[in-house]
C-alpha atoms as a PDB file:
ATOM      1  CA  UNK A   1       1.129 -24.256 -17.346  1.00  0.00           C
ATOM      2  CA  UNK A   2      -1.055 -21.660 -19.235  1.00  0.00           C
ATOM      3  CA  UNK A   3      -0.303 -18.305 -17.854  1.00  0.00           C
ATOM      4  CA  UNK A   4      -2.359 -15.159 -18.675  1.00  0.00           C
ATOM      5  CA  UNK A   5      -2.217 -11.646 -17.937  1.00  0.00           C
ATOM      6  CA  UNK A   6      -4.778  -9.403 -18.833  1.00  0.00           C
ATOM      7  CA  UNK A   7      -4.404  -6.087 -19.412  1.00  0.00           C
ATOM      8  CA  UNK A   8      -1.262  -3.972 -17.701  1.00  0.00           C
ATOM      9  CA  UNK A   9       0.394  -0.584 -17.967  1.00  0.00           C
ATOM     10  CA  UNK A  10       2.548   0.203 -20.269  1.00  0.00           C
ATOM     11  CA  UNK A  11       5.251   0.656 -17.957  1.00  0.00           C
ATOM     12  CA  UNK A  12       5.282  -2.723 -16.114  1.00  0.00           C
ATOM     13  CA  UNK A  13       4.962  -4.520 -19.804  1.00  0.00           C
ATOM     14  CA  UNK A  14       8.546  -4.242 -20.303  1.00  0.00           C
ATOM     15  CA  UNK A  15       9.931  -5.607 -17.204  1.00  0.00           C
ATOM     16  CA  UNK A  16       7.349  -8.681 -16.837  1.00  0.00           C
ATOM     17  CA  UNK A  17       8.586  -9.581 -20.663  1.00  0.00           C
ATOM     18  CA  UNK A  18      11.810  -9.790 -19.070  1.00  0.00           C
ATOM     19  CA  UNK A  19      11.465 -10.938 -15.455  1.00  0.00           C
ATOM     20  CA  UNK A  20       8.649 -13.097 -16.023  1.00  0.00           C
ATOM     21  CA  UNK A  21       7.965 -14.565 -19.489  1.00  0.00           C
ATOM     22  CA  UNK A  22      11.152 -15.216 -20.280  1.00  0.00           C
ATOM     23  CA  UNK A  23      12.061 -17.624 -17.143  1.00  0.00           C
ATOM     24  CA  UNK A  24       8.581 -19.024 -17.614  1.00  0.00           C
ATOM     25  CA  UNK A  25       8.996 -19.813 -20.889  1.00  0.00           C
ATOM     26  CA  UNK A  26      11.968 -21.135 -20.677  1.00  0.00           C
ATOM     27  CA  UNK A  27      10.733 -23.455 -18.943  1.00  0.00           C
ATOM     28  CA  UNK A  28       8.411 -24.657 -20.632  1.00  0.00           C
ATOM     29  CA  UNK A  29       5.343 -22.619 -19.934  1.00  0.00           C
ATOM     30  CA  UNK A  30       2.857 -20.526 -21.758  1.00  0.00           C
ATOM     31  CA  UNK A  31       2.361 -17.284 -21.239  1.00  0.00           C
ATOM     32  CA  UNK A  32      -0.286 -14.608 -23.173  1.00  0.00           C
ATOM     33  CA  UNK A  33      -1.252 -10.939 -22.347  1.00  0.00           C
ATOM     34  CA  UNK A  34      -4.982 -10.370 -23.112  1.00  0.00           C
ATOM     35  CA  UNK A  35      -5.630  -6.725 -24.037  1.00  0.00           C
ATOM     36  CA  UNK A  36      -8.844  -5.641 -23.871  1.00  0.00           C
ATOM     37  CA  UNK A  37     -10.041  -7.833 -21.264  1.00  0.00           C
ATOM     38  CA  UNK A  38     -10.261  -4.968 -18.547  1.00  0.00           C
ATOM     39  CA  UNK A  39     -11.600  -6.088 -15.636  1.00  0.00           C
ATOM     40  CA  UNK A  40     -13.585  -3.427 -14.999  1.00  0.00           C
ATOM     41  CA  UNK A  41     -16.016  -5.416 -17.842  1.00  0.00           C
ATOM     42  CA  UNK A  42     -16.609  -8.834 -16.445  1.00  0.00           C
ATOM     43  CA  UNK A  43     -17.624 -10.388 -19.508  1.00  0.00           C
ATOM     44  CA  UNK A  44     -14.316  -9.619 -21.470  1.00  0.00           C
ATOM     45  CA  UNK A  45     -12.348 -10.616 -18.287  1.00  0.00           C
ATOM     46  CA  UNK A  46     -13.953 -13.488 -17.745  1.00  0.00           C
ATOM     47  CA  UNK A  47     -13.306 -14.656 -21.744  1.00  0.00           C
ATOM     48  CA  UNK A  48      -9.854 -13.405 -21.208  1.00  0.00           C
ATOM     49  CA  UNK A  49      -9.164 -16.175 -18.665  1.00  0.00           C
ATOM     50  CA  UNK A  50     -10.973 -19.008 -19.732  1.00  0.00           C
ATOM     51  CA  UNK A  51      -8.742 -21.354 -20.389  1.00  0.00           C
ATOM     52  CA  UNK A  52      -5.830 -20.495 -18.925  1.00  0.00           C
ATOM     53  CA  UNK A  53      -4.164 -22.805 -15.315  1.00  0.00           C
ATOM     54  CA  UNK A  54      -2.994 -19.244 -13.811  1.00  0.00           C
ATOM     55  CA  UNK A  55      -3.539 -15.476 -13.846  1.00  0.00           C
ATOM     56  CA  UNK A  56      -1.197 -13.559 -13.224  1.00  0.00           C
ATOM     57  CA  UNK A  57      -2.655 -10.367 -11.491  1.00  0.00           C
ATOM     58  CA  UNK A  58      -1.000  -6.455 -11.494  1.00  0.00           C
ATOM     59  CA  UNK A  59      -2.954  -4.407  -8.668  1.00  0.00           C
ATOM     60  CA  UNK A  60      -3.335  -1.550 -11.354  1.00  0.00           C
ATOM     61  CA  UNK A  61      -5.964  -3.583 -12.853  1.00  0.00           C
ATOM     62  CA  UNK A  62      -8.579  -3.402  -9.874  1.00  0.00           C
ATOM     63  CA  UNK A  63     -10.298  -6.292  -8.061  1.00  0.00           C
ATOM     64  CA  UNK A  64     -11.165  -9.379 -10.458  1.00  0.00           C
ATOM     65  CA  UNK A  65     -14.788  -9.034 -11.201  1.00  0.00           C
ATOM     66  CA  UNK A  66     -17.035 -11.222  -9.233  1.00  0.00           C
ATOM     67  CA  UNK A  67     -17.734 -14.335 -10.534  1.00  0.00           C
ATOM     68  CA  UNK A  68     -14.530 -14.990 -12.587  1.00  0.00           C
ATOM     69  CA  UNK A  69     -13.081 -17.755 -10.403  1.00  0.00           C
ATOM     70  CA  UNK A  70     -15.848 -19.542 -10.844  1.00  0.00           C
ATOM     71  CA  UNK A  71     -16.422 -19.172 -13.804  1.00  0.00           C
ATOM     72  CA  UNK A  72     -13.157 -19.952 -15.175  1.00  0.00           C
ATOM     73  CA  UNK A  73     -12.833 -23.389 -13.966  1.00  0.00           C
ATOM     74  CA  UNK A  74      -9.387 -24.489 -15.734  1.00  0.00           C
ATOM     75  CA  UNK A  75      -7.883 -21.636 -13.074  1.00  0.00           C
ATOM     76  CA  UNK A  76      -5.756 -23.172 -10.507  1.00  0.00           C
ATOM     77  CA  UNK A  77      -3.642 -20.422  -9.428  1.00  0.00           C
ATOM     78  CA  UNK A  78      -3.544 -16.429  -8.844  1.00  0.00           C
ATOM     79  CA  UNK A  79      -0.472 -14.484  -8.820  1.00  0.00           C
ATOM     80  CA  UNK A  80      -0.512 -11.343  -7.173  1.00  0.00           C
ATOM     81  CA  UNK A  81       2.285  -9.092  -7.406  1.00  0.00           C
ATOM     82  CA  UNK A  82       2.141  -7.365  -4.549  1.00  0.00           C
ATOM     83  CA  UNK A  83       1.555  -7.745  -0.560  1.00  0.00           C
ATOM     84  CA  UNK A  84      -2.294  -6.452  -0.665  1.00  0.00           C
ATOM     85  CA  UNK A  85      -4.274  -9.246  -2.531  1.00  0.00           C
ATOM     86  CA  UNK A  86      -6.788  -9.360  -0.096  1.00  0.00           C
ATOM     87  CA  UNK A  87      -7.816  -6.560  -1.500  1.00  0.00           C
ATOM     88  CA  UNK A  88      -8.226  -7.776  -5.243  1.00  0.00           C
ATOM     89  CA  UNK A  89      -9.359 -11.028  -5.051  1.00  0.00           C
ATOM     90  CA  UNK A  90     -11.989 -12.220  -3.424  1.00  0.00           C
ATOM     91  CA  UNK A  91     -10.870 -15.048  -0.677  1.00  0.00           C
ATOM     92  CA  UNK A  92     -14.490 -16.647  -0.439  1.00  0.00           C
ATOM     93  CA  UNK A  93     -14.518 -17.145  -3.944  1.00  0.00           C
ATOM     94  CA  UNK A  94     -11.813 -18.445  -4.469  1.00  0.00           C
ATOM     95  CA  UNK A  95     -11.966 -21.089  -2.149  1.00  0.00           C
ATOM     96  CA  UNK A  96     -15.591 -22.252  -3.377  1.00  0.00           C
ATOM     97  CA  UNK A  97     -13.354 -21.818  -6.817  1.00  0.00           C
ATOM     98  CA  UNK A  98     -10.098 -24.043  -5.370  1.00  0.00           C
ATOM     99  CA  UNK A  99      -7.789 -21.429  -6.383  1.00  0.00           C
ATOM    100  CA  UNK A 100      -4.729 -20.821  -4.721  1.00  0.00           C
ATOM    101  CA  UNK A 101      -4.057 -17.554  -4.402  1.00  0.00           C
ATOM    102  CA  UNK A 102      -0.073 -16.597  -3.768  1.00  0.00           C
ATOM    103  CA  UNK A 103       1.775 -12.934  -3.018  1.00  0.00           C
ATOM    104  CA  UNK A 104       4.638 -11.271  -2.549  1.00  0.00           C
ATOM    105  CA  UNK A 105       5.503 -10.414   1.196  1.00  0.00           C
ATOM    106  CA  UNK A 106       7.664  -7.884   2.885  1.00  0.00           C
ATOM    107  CA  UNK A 107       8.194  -6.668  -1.069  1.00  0.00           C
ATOM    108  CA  UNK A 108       9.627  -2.987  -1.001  1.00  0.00           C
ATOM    109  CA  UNK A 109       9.622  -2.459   3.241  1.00  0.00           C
ATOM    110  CA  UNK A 110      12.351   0.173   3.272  1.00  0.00           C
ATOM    111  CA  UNK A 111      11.203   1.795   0.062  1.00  0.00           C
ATOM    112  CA  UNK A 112       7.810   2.315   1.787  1.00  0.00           C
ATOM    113  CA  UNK A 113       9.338   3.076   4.874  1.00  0.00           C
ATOM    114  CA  UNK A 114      11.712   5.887   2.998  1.00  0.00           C
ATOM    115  CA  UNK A 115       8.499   7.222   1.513  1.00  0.00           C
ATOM    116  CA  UNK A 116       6.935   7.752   4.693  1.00  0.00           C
ATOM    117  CA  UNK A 117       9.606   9.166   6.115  1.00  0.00           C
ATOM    118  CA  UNK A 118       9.586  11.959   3.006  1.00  0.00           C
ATOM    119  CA  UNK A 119       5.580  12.681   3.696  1.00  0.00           C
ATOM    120  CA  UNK A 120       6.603  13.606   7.265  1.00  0.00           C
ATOM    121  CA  UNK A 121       9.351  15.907   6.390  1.00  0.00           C
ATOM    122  CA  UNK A 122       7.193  17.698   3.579  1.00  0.00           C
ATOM    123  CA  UNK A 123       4.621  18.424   5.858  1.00  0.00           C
ATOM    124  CA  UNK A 124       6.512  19.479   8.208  1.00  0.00           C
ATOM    125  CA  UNK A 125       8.582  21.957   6.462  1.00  0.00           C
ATOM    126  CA  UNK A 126       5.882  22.681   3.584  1.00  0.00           C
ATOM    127  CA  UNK A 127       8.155  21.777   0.998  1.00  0.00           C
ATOM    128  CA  UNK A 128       5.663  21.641  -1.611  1.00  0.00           C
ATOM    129  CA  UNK A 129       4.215  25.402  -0.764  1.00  0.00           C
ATOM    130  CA  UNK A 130       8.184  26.411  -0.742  1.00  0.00           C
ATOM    131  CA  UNK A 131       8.379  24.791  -4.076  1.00  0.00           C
ATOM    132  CA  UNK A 132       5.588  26.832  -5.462  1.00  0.00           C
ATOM    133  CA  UNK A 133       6.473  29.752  -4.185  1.00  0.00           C
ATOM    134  CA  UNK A 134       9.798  30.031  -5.795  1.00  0.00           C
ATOM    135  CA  UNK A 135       8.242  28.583  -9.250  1.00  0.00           C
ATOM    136  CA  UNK A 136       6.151  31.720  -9.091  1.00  0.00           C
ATOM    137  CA  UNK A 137       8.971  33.852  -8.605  1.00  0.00           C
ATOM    138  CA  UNK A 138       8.297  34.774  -5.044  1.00  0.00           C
ATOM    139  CA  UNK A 139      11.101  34.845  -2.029  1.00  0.00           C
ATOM    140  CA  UNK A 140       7.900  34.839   0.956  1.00  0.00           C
ATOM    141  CA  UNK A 141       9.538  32.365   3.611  1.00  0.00           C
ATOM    142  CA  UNK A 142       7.087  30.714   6.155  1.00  0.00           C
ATOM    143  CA  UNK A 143       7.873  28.621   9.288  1.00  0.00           C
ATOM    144  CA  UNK A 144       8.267  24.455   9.293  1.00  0.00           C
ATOM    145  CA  UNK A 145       8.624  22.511  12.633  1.00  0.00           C
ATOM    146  CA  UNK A 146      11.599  20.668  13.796  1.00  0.00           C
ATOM    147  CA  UNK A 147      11.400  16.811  14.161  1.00  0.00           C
ATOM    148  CA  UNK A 148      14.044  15.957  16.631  1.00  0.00           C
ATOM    149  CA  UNK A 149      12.934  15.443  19.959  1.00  0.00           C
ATOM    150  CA  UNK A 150       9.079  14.453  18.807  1.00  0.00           C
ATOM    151  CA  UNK A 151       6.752  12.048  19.408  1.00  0.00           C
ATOM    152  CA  UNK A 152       6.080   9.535  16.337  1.00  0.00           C
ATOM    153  CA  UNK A 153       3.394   7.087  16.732  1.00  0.00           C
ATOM    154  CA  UNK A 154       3.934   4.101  14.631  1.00  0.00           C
ATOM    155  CA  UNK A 155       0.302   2.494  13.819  1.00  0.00           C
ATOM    156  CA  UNK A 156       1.364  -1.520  13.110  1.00  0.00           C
ATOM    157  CA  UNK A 157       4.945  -2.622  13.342  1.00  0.00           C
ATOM    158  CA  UNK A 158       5.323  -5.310  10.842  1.00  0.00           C
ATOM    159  CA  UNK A 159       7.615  -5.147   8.091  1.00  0.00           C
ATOM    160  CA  UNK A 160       7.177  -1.533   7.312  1.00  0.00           C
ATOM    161  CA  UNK A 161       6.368  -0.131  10.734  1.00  0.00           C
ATOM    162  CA  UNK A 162       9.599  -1.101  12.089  1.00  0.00           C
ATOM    163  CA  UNK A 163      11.613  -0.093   9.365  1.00  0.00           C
ATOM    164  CA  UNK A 164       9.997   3.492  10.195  1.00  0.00           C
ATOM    165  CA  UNK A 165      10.707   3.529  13.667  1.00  0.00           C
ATOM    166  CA  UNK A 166      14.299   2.705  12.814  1.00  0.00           C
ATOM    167  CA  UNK A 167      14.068   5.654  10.841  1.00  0.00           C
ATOM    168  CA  UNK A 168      12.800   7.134  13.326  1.00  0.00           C
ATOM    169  CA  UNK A 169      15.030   6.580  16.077  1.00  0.00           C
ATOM    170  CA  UNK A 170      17.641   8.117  13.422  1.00  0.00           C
ATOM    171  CA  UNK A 171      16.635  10.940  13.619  1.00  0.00           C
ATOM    172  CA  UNK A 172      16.249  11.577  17.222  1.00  0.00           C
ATOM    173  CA  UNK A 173      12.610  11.011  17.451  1.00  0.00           C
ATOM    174  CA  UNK A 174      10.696   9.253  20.302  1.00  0.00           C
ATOM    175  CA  UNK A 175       8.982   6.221  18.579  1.00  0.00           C
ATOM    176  CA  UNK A 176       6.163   4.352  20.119  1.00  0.00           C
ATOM    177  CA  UNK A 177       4.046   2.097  18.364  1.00  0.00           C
ATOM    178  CA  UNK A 178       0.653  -0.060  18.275  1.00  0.00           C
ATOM    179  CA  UNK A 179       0.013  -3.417  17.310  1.00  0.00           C
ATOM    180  CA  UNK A 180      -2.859  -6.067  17.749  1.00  0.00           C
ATOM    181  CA  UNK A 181      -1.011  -8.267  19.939  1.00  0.00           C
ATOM    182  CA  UNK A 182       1.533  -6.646  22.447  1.00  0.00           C
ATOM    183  CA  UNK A 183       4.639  -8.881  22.152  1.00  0.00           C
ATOM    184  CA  UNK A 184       7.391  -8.073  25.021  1.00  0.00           C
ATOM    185  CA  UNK A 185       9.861  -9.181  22.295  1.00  0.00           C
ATOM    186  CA  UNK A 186       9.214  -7.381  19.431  1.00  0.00           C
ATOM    187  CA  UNK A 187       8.917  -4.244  21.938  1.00  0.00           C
ATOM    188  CA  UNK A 188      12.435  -4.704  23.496  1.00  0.00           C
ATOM    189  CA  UNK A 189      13.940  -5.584  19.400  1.00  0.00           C
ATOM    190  CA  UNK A 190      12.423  -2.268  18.340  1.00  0.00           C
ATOM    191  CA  UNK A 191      13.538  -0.398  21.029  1.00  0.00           C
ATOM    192  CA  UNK A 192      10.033   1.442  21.316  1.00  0.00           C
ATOM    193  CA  UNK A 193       7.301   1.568  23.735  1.00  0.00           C
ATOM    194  CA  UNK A 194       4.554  -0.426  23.164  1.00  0.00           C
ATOM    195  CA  UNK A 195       0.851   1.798  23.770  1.00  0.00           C
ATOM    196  CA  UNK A 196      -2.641   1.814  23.675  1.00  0.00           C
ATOM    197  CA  UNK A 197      -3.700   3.534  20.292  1.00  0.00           C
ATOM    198  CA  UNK A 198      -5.798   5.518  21.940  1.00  0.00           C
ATOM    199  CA  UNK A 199      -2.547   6.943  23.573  1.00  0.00           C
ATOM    200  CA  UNK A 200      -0.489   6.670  20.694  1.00  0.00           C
ATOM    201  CA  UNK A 201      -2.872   9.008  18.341  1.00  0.00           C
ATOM    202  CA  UNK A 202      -3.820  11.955  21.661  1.00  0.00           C
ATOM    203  CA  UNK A 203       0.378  12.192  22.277  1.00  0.00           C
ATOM    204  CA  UNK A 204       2.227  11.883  18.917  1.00  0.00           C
ATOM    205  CA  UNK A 205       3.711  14.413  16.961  1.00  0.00           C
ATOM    206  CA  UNK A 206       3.416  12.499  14.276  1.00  0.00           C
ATOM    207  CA  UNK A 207       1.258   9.620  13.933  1.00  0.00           C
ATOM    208  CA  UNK A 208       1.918   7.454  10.451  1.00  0.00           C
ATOM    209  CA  UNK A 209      -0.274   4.135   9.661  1.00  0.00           C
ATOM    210  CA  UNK A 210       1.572   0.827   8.593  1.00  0.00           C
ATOM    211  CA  UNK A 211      -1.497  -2.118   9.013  1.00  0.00           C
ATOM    212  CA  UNK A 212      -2.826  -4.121   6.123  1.00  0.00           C
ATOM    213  CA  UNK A 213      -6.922  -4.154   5.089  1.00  0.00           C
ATOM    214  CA  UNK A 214      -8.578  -6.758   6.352  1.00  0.00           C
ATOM    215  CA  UNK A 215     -12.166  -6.836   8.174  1.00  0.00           C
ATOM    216  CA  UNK A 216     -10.275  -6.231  11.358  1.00  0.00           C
ATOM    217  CA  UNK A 217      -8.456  -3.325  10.238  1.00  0.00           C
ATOM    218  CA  UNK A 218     -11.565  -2.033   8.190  1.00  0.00           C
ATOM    219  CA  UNK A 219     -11.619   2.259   9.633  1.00  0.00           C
ATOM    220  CA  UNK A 220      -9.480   1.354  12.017  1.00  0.00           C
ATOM    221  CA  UNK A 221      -8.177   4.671  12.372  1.00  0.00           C
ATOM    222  CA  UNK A 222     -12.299   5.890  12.574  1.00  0.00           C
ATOM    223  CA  UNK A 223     -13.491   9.574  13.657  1.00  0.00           C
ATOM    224  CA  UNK A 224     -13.160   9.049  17.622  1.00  0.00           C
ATOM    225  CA  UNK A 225      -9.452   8.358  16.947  1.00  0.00           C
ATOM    226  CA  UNK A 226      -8.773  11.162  14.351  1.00  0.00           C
ATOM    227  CA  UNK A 227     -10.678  13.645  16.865  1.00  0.00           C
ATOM    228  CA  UNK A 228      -8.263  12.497  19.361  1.00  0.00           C
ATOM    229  CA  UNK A 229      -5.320  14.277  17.297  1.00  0.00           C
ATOM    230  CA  UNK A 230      -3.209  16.844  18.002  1.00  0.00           C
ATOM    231  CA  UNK A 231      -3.544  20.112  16.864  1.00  0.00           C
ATOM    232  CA  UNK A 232       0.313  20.670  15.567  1.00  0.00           C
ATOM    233  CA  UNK A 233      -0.463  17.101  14.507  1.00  0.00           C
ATOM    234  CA  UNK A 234       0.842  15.433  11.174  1.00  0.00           C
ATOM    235  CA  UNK A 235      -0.172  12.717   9.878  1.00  0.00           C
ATOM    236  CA  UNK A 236       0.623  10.176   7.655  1.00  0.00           C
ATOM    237  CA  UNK A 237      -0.977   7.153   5.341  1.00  0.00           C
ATOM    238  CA  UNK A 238       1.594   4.921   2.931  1.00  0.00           C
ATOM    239  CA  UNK A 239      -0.728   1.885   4.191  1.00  0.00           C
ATOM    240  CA  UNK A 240      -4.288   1.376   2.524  1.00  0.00           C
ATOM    241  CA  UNK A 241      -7.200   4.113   2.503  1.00  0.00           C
ATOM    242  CA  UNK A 242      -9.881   1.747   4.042  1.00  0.00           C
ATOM    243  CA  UNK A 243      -7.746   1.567   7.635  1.00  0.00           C
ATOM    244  CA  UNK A 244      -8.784   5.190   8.053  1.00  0.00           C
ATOM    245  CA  UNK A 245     -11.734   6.977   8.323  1.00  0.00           C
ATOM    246  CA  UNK A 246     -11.127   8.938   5.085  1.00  0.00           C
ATOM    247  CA  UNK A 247     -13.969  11.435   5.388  1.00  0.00           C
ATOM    248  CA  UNK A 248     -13.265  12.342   9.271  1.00  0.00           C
ATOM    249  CA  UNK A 249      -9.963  12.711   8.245  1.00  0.00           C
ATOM    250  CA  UNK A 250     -10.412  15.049   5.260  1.00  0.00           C
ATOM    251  CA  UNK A 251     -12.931  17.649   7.662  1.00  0.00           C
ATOM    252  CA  UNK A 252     -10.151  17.777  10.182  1.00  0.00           C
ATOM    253  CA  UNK A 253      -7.814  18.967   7.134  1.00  0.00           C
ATOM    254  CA  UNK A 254      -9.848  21.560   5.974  1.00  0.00           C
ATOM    255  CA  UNK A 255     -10.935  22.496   8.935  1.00  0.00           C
ATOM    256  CA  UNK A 256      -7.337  23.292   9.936  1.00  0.00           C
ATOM    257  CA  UNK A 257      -7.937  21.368  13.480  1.00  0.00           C
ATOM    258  CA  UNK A 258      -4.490  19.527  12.600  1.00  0.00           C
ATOM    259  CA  UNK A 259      -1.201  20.485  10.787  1.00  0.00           C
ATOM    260  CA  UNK A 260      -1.242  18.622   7.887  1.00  0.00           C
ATOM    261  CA  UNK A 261      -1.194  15.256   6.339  1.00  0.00           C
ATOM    262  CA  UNK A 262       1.069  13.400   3.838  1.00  0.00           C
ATOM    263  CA  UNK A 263      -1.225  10.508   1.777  1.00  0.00           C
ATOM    264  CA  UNK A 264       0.004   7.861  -0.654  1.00  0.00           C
ATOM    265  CA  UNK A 265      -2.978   5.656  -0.727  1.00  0.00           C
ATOM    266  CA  UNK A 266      -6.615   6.759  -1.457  1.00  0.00           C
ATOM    267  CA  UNK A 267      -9.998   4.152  -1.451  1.00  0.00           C
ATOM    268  CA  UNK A 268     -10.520   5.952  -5.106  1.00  0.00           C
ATOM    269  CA  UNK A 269      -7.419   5.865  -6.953  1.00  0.00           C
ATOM    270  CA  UNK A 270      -7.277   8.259  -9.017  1.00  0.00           C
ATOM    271  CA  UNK A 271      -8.916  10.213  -6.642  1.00  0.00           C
ATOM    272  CA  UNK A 272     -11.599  13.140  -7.902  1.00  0.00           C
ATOM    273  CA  UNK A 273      -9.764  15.914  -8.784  1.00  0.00           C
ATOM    274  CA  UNK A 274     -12.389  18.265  -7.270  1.00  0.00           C
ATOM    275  CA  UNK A 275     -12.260  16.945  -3.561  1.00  0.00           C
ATOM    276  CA  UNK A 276      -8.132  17.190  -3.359  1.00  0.00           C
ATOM    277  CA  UNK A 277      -8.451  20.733  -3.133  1.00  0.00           C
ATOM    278  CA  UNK A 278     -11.112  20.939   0.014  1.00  0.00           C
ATOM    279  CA  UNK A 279      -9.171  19.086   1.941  1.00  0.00           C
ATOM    280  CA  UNK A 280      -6.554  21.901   3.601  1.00  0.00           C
ATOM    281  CA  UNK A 281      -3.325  23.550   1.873  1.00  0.00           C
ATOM    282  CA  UNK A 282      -0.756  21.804   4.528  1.00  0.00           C
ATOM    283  CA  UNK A 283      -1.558  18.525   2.549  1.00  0.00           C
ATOM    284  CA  UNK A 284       0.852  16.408   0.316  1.00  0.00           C
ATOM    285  CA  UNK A 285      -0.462  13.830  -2.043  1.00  0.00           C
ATOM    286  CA  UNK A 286       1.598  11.418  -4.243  1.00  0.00           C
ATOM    287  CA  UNK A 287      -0.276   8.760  -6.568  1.00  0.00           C
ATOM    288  CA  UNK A 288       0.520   5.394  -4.489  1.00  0.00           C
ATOM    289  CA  UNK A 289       4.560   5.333  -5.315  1.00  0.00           C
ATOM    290  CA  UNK A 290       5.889   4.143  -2.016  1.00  0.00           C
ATOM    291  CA  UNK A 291       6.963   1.203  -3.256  1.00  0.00           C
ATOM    292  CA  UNK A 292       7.899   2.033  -6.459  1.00  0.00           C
ATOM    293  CA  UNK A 293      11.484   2.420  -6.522  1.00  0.00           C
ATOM    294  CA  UNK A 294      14.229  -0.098  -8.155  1.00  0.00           C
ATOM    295  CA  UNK A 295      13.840  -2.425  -5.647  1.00  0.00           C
ATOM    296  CA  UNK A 296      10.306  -2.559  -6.238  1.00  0.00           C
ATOM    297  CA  UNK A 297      11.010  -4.088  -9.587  1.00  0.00           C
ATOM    298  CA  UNK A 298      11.599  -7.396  -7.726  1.00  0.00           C
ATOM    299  CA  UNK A 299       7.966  -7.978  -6.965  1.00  0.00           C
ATOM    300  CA  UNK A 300       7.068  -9.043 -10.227  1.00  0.00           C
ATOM    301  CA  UNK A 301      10.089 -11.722 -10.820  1.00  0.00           C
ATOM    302  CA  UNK A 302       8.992 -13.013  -7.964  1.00  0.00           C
ATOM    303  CA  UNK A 303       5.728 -13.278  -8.177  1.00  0.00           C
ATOM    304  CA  UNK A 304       6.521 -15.113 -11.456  1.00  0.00           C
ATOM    305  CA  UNK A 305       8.945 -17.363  -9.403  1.00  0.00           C
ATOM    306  CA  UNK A 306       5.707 -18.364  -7.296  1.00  0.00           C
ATOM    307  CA  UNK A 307       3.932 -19.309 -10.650  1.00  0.00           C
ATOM    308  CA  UNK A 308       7.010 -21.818 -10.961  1.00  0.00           C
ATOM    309  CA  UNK A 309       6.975 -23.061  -7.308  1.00  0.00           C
ATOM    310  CA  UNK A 310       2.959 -23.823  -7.927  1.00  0.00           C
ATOM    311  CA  UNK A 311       3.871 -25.382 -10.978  1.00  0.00           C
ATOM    312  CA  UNK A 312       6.379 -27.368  -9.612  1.00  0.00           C
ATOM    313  CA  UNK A 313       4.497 -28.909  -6.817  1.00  0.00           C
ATOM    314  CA  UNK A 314       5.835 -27.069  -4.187  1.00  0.00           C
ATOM    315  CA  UNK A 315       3.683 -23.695  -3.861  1.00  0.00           C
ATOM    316  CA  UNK A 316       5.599 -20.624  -2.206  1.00  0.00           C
ATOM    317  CA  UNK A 317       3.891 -17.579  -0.362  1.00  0.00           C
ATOM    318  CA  UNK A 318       0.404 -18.919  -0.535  1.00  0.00           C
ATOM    319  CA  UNK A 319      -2.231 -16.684   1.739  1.00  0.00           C
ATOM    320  CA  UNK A 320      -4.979 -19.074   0.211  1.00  0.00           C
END
């Protein structure tokens, strides 16, 4: 096969090389990075991949420009490092197209879990006011909250969600959770209560999101919920931006109508610089690292071990 990857960061090029191209060509496959080819410029990225049986796709490249599928017709396959690709490629398209589209599931869980975890306990003890106050050579001390004892409202308990009420559960919280289908099962494994989310967002502590984007999901969190909050409320967002209502969320921040909130995933990443600061002091931001940790590395091996799979006739972790 006829790999291509266009465009990546300079980070990720290293481990790919190693990870990726080597196995495949070992094997006997092609594979070619395509600078230039951004896909924010359609034209370029759909040159890039003419040609080529497979793409293999790094979310830090943004959604493939309309139109490419189809207009690359020697494309058989995407590879998608990462859980989300729903998000990047479009599904419609690349049926019409008869692309198969693969992932990586359940990649990085417990990192994303860990990070999660962190967001709650910075908001809650304002680690990253303490931090600047003792950069600036200050000794003012201010209050946190204690943990132990409080409500957390886990928001989908797949892969991730569970791992967090695990966590949880550590650390002598009270976890309940939503889902979109109540299963007796997966309530008495957890070891949590199973609630309306209507319930689980007016009576937790701390209420932190773990559902994928998809039209169902779309705002799930919307401004009736997010009204519904707490006041000593804090919550949390390692999941995707589009689940929540992002504006409604942001007015109750700088409004100061709940603690504080601890974000990993924005729908405009980078986000503007000039909103961050609007949005309320009690608010931690980090730039979409939950997964990435060393075990996060793994994701792109194996999405490079489904470009193998596909070429050997026996496609793995196919979502299209």
């Amino acid at each position: 096969m006829r790999i291509v990857c266009i465009d990546t960061e300079d980070q990720y090029r290293e481990i790919v090389e190693r990870d990726v191209v080597a196995p495949l060509r070992a094997q006997g496959h092609e594979f070619a990075w395509v600078d230039g080819g951004r896909f924010d410029r359609p034209g370029d990225a759909i040159a890039s991949a003419t040609g080529f049986d497979a793409l293999y796709v790094i979310g830090d490249q943004g959604p493939l420009p309309a139109g490419l599928l189809e207009q690359t017709p020697s494309l058989k396959l995407v590879s998608f490092v990462g859980t989300g690709a729903r998000r990047f490629v479009d599904m419609a398209e690349a049926e019409r197209a008869g692309v198969t589209v693969t992932n990586v599931p359940d990649f990085a869980s417990q990192s994303v879990a860990e990070h999660a975890i962190a967001l709650m306990f910075a908001v809650a003890r304002r680690l990253v006011e303490g931090d600047g106050i003792v950069r600036s050579g200050n000794w003012a001390k201010h209050q946190g909250v204690k943990l132990a004892g409080e409500r957390i409202g886990v928001i989908g308990a797949g892969a991730i969600g569970s791992r967090v009420i695990r966590l949880a559960k550590g650390l002598g919280m009270e976890p309940v959770y939503w889902s979109r289908t109540e299963d007796a099962e997966r309530t008495a494994a957890l070891g949590a209560e199973y609630v309306s989310l209507d319930e689980l967002v007016a009576t937790s502590r701390v209420v932190s999101v773990h559902v994928t984007h998809s039209p169902e999901t779309d705002r799930l969190v919307n401004r009736q919920l997010l009204e519904r909050l707490r006041p000593d409320a804090i919550f949390v967002n390692t999941a995707r931006a589009e689940v929540v209502d992002t504006e409604a969320l942001d007015e109750l921040l700088a409004a100061g109508r709940i603690f504080g909130a601890g974000i990993d995933v924005f729908a405009e990443e980078p986000p503007s610089t000039e909103t961050l600061p609007s949005i309320g002091s009690n608010a931690v931001f980090t730039p979409h690292i939950g997964f990435h940790t060393d075990e996060a590395d793994d994701v792109f091996r194996l999405a490079g071990e489904n470009i193998l799979a596909f070429a050997s006739g026996r496609p793995t972790n196919v979502i299209h």
